[in-house]
Protein backbone atom coordinates (compact mmCIF):
# COMPACT_ATOMS: atom_id res chain seq x y z
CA UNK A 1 5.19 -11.97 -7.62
CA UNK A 2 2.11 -12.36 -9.47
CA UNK A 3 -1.09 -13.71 -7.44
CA UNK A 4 -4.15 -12.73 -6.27
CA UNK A 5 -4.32 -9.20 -4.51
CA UNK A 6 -6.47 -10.34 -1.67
CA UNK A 7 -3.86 -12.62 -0.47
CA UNK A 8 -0.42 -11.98 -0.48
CA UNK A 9 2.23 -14.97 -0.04
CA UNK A 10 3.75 -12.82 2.91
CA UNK A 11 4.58 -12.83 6.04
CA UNK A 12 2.36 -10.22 8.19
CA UNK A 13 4.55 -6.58 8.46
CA UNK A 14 7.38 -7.89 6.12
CA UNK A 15 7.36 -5.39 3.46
CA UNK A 16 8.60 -1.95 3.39
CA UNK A 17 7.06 -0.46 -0.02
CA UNK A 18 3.91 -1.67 -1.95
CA UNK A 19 3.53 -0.28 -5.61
CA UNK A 20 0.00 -0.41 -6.90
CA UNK A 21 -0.06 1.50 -9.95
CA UNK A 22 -4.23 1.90 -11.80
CA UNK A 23 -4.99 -1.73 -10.63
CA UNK A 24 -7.07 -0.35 -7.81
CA UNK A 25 -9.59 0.49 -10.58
CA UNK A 26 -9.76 -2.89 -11.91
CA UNK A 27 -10.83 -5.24 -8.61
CA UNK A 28 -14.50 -4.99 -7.35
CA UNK A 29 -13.44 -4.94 -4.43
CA UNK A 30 -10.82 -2.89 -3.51
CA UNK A 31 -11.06 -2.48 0.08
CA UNK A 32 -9.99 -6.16 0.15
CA UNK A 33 -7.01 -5.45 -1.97
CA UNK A 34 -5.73 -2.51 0.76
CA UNK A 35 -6.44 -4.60 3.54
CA UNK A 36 -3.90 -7.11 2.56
CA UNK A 37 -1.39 -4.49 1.29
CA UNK A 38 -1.28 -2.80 5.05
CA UNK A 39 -1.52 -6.68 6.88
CA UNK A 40 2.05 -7.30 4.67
CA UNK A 41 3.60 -3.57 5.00
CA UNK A 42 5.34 -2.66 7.89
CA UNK A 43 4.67 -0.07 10.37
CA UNK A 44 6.26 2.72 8.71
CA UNK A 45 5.92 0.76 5.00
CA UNK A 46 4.51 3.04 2.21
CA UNK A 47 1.96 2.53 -0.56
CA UNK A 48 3.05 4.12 -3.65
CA UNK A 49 0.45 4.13 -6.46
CA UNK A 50 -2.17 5.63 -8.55
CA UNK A 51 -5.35 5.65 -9.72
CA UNK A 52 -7.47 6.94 -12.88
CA UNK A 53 -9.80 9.92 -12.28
CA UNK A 54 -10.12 11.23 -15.64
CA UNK A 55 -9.20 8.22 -18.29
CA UNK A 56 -11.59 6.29 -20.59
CA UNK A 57 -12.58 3.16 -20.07
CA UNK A 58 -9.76 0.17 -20.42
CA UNK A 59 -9.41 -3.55 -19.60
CA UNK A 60 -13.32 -3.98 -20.29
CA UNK A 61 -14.90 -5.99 -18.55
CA UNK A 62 -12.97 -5.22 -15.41
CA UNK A 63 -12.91 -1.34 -15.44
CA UNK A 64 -14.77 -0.39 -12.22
CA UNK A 65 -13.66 2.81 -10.31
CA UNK A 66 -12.71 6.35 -11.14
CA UNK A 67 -11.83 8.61 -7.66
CA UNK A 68 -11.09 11.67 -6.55
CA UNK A 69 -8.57 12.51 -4.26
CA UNK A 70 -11.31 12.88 -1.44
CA UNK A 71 -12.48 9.29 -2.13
CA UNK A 72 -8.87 7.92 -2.02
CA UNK A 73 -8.34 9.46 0.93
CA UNK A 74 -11.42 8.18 2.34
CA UNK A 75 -10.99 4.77 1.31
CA UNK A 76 -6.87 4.40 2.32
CA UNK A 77 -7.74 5.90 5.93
CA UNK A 78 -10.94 3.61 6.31
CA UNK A 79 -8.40 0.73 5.42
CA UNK A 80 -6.21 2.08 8.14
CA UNK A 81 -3.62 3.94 6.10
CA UNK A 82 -1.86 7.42 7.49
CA UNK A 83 -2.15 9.69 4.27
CA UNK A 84 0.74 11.79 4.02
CA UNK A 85 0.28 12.97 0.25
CA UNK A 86 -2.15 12.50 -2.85
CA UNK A 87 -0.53 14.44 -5.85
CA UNK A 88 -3.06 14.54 -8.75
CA UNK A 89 -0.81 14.04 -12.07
CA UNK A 90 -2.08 15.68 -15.09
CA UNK A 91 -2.21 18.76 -16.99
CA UNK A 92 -5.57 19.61 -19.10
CA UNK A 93 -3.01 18.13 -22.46
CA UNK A 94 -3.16 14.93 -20.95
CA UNK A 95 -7.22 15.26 -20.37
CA UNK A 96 -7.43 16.34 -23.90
CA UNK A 97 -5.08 13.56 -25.15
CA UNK A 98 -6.99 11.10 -23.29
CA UNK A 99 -10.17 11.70 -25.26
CA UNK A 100 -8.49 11.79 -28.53
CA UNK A 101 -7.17 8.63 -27.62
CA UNK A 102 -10.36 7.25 -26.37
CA UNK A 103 -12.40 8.31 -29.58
CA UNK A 104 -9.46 6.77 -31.83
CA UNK A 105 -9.73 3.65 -29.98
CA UNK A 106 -13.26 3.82 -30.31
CA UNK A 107 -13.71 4.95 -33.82
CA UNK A 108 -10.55 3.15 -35.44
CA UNK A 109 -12.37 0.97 -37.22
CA UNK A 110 -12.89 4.09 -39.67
CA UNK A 111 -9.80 4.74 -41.66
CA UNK A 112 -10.24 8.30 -42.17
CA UNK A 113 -10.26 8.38 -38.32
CA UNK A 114 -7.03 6.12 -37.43
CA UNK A 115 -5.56 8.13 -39.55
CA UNK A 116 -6.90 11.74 -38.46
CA UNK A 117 -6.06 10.43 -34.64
CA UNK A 118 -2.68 8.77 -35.74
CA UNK A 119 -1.86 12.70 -37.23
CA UNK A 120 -3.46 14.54 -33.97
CA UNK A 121 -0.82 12.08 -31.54
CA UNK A 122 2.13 12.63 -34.20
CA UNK A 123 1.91 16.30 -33.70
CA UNK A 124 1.66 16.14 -30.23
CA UNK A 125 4.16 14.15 -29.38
């Protein structure tokens, strides 16, 4: 299904599972987007998803949001949501690849760089 996150083409309580996987991070308004996730879940549906604390920015001009798990807790119970588990994913490697990859993004346009980056994700991966 691909449409607008504020309104779902569903019937009220129909769905069992929602997947939102770092889009949350990309809406201005993301209260709006959870709203309509719990009108169209049922009442013991699950959201399954993620969201970007530490990650560069992506998607530009639509990169709002970074959280914490204390904010997405705060904004899933405001929206009515029961939070049974936030599991931060990460290691400090994937902080530290993150910022290589931002700064090759950002500096790729300097071919010593792309190619001092390219090296850096070779050997890590």
């Amino acid at each position: 299904m691909v449409g607008d996150g504020t309104y779902l083409p569903l019937k009220h309580s129909s769905i069992d599972c929602v997947f939102c996987y770092f889009v949350l991070e990309h809406v201005d308004e993301p209260s709006l987007i959870l709203k309509e996730i719990n009108r169209v879940l049922t009442g013991d549906g699950e959201i399954v998803g993620g969201v970007p604390l530490l990650f560069y920015q992506h998607g530009e001009p639509f990169d709002y949001y970074r959280w914490t798990s204390f904010g997405l807790k705060y904004l899933l119970e405001k929206e009515g949501f029961e939070v049974i588990k936030i599991h931060p994913v990460g290691t400090l490697l994937t902080l530290l690849t993150s910022i290589v990859s931002a700064l090759v993004i950002g500096l790729s346009s300097f071919p010593v760089v792309k190619y001092i980056g390219s090296l850096i994700y070779f050997l890590l991966f």
